[in-house]
PDB file of N, CA and C in Angstrom:
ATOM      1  N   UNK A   1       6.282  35.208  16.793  1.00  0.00           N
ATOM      2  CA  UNK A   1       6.104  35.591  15.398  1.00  0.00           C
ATOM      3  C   UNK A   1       5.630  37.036  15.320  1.00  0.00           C
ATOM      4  N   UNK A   2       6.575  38.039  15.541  1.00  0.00           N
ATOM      5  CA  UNK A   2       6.269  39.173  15.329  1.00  0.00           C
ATOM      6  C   UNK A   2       5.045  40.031  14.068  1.00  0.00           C
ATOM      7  N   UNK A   3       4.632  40.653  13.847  1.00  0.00           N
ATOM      8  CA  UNK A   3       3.969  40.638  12.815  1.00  0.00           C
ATOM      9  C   UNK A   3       3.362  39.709  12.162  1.00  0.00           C
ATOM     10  N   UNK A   4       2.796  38.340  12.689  1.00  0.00           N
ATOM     11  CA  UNK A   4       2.193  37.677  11.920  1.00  0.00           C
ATOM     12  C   UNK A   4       0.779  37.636  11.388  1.00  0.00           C
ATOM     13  N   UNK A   5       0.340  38.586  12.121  1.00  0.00           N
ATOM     14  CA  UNK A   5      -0.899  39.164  11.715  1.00  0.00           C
ATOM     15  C   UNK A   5      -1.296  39.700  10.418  1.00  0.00           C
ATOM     16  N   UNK A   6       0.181  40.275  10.252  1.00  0.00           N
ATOM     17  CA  UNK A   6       0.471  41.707   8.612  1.00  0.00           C
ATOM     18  C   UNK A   6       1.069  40.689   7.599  1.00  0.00           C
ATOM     19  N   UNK A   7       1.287  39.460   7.924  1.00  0.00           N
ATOM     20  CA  UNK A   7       1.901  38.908   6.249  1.00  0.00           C
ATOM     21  C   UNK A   7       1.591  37.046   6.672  1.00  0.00           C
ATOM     22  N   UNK A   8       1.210  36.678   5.060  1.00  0.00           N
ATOM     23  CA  UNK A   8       1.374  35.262   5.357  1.00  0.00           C
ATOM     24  C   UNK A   8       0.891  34.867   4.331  1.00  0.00           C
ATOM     25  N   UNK A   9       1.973  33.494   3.821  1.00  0.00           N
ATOM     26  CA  UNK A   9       2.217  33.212   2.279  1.00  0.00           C
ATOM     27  C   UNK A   9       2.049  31.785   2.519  1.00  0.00           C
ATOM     28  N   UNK A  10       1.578  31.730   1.347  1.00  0.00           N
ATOM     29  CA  UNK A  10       1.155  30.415   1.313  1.00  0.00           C
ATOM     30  C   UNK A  10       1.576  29.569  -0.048  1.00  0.00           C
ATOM     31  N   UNK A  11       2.935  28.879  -0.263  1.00  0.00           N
ATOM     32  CA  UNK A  11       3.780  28.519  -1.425  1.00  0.00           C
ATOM     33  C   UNK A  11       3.416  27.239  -1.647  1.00  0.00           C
ATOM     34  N   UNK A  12       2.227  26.576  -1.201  1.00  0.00           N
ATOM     35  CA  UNK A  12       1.738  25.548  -1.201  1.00  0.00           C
ATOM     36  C   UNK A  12       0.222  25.440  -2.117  1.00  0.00           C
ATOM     37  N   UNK A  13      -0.085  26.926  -2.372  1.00  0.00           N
ATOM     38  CA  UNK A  13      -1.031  27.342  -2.925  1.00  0.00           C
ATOM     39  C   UNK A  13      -1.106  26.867  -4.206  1.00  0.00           C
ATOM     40  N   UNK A  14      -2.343  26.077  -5.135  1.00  0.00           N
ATOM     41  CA  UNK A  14      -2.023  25.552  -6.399  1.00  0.00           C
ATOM     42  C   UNK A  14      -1.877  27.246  -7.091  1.00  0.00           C
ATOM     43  N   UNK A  15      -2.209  27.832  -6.670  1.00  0.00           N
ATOM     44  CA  UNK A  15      -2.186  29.487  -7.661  1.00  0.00           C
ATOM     45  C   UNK A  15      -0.948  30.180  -7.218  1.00  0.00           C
ATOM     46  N   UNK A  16      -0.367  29.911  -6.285  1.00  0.00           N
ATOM     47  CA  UNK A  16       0.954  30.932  -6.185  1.00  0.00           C
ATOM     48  C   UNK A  16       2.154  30.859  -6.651  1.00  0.00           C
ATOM     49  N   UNK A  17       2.778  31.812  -7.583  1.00  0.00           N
ATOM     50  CA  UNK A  17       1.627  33.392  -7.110  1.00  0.00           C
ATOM     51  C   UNK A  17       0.864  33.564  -7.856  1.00  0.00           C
ATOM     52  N   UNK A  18      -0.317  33.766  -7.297  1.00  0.00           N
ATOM     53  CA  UNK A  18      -1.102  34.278  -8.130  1.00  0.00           C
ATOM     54  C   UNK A  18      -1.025  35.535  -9.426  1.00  0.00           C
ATOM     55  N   UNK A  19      -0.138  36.737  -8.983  1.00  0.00           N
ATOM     56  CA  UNK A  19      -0.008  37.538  -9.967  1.00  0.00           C
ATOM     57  C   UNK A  19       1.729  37.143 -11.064  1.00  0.00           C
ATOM     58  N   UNK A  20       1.395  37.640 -11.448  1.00  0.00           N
ATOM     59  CA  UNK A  20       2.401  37.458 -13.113  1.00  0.00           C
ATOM     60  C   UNK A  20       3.526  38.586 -12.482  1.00  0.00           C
ATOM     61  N   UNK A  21       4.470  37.877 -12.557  1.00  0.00           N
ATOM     62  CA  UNK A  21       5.468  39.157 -12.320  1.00  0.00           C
ATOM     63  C   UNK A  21       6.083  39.084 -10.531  1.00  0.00           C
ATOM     64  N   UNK A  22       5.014  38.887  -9.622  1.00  0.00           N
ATOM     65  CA  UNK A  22       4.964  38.889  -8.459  1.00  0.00           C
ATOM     66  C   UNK A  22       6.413  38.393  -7.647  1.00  0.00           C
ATOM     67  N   UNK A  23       7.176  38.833  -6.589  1.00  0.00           N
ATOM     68  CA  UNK A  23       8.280  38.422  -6.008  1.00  0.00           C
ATOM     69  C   UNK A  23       7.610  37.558  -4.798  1.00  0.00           C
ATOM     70  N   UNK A  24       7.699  35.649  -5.489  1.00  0.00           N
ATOM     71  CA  UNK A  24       7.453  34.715  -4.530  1.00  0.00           C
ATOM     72  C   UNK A  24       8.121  35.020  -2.855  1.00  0.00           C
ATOM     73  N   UNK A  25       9.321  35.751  -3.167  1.00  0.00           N
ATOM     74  CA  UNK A  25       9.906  35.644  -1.293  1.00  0.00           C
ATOM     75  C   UNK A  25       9.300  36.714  -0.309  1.00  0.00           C
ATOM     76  N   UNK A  26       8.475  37.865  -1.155  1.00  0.00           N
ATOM     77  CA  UNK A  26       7.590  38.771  -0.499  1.00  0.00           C
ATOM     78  C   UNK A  26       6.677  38.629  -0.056  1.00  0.00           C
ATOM     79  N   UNK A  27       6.189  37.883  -1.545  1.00  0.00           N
ATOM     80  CA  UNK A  27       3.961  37.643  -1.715  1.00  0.00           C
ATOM     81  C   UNK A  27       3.813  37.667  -0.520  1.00  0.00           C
ATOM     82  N   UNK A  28       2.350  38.704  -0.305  1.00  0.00           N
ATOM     83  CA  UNK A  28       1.712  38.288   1.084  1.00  0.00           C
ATOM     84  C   UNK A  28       0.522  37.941   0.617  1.00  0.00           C
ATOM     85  N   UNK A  29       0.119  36.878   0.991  1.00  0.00           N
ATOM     86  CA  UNK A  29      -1.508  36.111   0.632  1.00  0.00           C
ATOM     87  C   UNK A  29      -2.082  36.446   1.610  1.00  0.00           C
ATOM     88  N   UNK A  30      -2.227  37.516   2.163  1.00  0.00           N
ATOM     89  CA  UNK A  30      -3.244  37.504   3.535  1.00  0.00           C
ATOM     90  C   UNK A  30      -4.097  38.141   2.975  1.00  0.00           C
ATOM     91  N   UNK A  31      -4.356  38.809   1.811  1.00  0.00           N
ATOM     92  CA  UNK A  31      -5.696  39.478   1.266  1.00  0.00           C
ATOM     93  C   UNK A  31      -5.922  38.598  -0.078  1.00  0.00           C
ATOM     94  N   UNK A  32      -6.186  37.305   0.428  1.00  0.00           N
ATOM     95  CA  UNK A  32      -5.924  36.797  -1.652  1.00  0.00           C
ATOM     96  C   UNK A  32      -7.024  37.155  -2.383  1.00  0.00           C
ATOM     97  N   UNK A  33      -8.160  37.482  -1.453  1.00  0.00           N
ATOM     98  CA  UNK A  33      -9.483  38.504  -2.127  1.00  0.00           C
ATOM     99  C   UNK A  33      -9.049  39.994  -1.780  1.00  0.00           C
ATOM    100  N   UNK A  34      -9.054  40.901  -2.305  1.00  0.00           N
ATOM    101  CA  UNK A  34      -8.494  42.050  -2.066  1.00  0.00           C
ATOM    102  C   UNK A  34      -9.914  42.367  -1.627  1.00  0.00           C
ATOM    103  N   UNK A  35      -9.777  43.449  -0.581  1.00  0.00           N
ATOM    104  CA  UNK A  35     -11.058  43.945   0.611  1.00  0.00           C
ATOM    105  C   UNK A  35     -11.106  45.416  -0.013  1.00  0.00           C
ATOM    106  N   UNK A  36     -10.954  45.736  -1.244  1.00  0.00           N
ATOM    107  CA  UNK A  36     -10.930  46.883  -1.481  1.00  0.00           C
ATOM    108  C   UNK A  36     -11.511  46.454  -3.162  1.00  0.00           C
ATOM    109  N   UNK A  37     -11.765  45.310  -3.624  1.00  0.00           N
ATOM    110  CA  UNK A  37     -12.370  44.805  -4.847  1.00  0.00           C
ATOM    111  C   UNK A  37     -13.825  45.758  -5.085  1.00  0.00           C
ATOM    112  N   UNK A  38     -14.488  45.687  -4.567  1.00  0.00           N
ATOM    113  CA  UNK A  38     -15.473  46.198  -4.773  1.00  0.00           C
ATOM    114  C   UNK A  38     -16.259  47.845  -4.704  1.00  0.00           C
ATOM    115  N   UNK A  39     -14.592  48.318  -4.413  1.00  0.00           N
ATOM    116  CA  UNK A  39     -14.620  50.412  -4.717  1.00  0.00           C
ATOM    117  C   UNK A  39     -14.260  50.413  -6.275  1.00  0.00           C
ATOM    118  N   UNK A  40     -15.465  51.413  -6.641  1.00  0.00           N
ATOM    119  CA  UNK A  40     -15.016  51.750  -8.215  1.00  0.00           C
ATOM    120  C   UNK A  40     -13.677  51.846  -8.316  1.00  0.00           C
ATOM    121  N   UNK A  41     -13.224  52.534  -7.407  1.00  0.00           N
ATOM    122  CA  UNK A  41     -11.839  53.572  -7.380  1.00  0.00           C
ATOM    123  C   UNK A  41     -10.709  52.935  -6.666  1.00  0.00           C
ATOM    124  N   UNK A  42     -10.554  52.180  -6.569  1.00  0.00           N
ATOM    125  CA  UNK A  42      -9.587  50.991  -5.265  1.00  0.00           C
ATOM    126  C   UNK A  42      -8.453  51.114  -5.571  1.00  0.00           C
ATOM    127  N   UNK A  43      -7.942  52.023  -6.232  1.00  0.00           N
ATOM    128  CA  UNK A  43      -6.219  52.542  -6.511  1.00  0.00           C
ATOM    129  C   UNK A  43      -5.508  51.407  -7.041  1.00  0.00           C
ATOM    130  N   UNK A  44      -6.028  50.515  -6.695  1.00  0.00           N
ATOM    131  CA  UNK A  44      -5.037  49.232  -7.840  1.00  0.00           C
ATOM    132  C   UNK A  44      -4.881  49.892  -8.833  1.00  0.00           C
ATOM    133  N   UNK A  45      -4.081  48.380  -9.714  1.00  0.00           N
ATOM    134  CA  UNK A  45      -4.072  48.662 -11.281  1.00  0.00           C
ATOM    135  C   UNK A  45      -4.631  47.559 -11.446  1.00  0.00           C
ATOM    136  N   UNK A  46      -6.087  48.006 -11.840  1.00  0.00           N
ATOM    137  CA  UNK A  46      -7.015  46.655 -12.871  1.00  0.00           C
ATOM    138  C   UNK A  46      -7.631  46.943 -13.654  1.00  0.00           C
ATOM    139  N   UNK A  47      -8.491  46.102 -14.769  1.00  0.00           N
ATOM    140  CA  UNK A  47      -8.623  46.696 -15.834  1.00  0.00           C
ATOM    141  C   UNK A  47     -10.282  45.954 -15.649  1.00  0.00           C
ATOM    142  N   UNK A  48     -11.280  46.594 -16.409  1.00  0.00           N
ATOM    143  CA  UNK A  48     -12.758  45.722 -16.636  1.00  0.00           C
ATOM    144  C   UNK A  48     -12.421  45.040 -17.722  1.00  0.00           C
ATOM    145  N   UNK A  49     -13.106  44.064 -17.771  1.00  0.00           N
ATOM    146  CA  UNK A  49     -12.885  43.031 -19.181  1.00  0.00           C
ATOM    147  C   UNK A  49     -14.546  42.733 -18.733  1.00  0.00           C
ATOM    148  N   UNK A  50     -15.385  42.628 -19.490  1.00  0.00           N
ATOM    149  CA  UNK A  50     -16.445  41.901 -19.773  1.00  0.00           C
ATOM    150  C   UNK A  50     -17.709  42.523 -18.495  1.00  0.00           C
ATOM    151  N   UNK A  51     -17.509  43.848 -18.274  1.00  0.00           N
ATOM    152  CA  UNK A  51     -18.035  44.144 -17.122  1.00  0.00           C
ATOM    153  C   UNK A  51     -17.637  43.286 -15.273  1.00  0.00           C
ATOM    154  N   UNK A  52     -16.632  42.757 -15.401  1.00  0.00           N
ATOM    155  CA  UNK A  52     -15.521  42.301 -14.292  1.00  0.00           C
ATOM    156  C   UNK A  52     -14.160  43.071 -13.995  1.00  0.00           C
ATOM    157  N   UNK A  53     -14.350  42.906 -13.148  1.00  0.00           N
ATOM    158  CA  UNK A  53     -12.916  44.012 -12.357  1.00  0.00           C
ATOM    159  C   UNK A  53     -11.952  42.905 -12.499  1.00  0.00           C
ATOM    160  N   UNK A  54     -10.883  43.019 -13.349  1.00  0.00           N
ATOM    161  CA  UNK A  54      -9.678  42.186 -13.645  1.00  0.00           C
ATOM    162  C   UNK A  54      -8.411  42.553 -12.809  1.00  0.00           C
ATOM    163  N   UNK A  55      -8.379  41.851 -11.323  1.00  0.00           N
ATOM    164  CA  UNK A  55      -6.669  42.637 -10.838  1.00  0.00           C
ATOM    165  C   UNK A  55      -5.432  41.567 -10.868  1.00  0.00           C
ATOM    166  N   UNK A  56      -5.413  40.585 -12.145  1.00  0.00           N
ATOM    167  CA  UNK A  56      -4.621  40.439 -12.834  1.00  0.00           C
ATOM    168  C   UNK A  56      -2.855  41.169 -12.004  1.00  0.00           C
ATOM    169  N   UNK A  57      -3.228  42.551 -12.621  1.00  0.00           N
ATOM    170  CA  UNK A  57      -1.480  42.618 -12.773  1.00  0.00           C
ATOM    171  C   UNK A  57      -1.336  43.835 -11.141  1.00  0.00           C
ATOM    172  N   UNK A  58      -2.196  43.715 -11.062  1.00  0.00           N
ATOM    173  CA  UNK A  58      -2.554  44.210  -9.470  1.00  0.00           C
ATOM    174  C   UNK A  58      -1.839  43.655  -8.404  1.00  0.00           C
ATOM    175  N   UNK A  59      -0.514  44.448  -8.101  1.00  0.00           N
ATOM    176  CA  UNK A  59       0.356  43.459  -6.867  1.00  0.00           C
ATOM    177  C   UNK A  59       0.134  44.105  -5.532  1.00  0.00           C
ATOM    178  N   UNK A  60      -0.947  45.601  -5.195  1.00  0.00           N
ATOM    179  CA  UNK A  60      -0.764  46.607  -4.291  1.00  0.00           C
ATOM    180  C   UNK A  60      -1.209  45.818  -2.548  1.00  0.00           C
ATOM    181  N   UNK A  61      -2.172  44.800  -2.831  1.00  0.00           N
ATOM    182  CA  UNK A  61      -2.522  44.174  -1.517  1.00  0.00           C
ATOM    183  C   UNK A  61      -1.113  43.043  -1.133  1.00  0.00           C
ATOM    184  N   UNK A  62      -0.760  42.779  -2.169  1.00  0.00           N
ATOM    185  CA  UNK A  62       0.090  41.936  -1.623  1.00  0.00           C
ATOM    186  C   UNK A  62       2.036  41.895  -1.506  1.00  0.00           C
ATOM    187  N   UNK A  63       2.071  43.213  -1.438  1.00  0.00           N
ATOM    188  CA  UNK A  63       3.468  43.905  -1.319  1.00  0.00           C
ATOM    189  C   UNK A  63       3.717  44.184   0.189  1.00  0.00           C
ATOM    190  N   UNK A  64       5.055  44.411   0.751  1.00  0.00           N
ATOM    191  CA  UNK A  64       5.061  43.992   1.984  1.00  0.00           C
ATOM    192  C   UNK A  64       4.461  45.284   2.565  1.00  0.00           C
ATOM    193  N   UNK A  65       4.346  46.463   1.749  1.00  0.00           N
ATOM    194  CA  UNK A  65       3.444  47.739   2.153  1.00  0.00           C
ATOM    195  C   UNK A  65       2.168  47.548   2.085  1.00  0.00           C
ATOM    196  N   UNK A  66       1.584  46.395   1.618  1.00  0.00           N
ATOM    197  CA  UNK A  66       0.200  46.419   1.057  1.00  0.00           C
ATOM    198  C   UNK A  66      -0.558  46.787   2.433  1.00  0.00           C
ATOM    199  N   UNK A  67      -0.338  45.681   3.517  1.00  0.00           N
ATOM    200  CA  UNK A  67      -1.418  45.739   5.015  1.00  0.00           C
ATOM    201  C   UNK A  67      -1.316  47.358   5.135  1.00  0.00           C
ATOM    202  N   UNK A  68      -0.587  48.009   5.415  1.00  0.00           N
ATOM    203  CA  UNK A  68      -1.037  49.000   5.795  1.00  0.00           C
ATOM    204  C   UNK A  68      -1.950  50.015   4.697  1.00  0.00           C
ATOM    205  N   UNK A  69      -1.094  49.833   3.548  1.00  0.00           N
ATOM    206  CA  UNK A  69      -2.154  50.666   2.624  1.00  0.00           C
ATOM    207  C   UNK A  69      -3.708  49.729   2.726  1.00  0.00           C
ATOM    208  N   UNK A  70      -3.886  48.903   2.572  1.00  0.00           N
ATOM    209  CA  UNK A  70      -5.193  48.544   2.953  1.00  0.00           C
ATOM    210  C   UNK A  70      -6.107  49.015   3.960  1.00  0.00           C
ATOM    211  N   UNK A  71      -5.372  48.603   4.683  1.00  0.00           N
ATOM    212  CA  UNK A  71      -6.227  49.170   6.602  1.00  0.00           C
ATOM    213  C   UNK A  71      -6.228  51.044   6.204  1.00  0.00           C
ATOM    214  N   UNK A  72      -5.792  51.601   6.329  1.00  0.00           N
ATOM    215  CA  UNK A  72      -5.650  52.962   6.004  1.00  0.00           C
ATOM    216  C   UNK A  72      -6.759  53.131   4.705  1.00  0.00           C
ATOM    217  N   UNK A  73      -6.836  52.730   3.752  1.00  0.00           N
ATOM    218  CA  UNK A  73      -7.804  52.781   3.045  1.00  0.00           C
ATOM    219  C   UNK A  73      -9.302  52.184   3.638  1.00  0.00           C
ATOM    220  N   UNK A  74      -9.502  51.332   3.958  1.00  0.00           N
ATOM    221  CA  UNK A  74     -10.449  50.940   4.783  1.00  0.00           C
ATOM    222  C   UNK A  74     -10.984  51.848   5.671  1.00  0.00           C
ATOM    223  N   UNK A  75      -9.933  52.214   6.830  1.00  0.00           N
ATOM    224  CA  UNK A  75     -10.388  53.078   7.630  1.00  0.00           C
ATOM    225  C   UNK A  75     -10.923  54.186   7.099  1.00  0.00           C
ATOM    226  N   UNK A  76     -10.442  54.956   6.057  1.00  0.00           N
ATOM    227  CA  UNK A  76     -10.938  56.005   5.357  1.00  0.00           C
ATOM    228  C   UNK A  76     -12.401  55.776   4.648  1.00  0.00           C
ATOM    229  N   UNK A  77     -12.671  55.181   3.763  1.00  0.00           N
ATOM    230  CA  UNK A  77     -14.133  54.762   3.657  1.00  0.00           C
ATOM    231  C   UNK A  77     -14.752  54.266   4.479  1.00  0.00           C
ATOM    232  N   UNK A  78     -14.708  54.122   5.401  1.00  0.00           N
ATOM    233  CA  UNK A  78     -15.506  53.579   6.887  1.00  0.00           C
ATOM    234  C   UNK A  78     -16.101  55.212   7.505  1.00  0.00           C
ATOM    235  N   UNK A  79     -15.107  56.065   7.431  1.00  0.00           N
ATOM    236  CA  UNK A  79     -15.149  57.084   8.182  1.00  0.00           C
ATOM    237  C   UNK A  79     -16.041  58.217   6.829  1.00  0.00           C
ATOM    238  N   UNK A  80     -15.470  57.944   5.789  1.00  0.00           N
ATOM    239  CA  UNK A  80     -16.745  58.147   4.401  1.00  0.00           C
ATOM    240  C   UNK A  80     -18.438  57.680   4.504  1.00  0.00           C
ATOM    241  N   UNK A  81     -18.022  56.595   4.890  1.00  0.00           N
ATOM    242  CA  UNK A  81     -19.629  56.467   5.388  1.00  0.00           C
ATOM    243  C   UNK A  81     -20.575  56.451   6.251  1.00  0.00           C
ATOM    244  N   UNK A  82     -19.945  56.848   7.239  1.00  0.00           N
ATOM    245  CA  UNK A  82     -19.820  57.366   8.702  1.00  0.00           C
ATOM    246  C   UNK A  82     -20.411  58.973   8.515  1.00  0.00           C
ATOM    247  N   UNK A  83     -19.659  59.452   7.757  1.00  0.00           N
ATOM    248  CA  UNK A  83     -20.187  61.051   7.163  1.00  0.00           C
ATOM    249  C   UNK A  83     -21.269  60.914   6.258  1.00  0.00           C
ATOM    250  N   UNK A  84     -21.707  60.072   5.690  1.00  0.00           N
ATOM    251  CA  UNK A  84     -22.666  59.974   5.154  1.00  0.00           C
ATOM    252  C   UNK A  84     -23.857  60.028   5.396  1.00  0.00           C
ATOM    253  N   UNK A  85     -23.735  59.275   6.429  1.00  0.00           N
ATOM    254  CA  UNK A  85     -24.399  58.493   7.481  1.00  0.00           C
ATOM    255  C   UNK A  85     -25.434  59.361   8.232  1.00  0.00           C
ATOM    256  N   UNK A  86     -23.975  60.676   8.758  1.00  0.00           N
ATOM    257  CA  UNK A  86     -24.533  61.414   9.436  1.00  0.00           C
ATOM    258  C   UNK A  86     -25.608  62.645   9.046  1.00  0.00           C
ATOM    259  N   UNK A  87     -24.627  62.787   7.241  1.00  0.00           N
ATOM    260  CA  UNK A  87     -25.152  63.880   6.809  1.00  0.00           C
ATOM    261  C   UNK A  87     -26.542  63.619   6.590  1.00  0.00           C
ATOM    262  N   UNK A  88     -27.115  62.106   6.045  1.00  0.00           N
ATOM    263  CA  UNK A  88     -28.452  61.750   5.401  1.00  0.00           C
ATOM    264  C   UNK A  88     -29.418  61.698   6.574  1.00  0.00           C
ATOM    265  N   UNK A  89     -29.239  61.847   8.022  1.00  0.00           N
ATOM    266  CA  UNK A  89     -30.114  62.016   9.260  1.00  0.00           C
ATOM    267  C   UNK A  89     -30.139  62.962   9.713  1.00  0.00           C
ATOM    268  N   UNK A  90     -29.111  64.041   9.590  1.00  0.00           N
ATOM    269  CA  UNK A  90     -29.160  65.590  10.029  1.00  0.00           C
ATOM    270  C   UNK A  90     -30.513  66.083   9.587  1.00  0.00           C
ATOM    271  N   UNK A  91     -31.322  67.104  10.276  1.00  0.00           N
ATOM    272  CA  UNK A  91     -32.605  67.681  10.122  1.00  0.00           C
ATOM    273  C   UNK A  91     -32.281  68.860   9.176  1.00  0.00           C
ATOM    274  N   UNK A  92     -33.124  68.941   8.053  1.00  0.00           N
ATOM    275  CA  UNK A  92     -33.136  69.541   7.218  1.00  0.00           C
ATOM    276  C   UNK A  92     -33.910  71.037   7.145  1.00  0.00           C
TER     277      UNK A  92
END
């Protein structure tokens, strides 16, 4: 199973698909919590409703490009706070 690491759907799911619109023969459910939910800025498209992050119409984790835009985003705020990290212990 080549790549089975980067995609995996689950059509057995009482929610799938979860998004409105979504192409069932693509969906990848391997992020069905998106790991990027909790950046103000997480490049989706979601909207606040009620002080909640709504990703509703948000298909970006689960497109067959999504794994990599994820990991690549990840890695980048990792390495954001990594610089942070460093800058807030550097001697002043």
């Amino acid at each position: 199973m080549e790549n089975s690491h980067r995609f995996f759907r689950n059509p057995d799911c009482r929610y799938f698909p979860c998004h409105p619109g979504a192409d069932a023969a693509t969906f990848n459910c391997l992020f069905c919590f998106c790991p990027l939910y909790l950046l103000a800025d997480c490049g989706g498209d979601c909207e606040m409703r009620g002080g909640v992050k709504d990703c509703t119409p948000c298909l970006r984790p689960h497109r067959p490009e999504g794994y990599d835009a994820i990991l690549d985003r990840l890695r980048q705020e990792a390495g954001n706070r990594r610089q942070e990290a460093g800058a807030a212990q550097a001697p002043k």
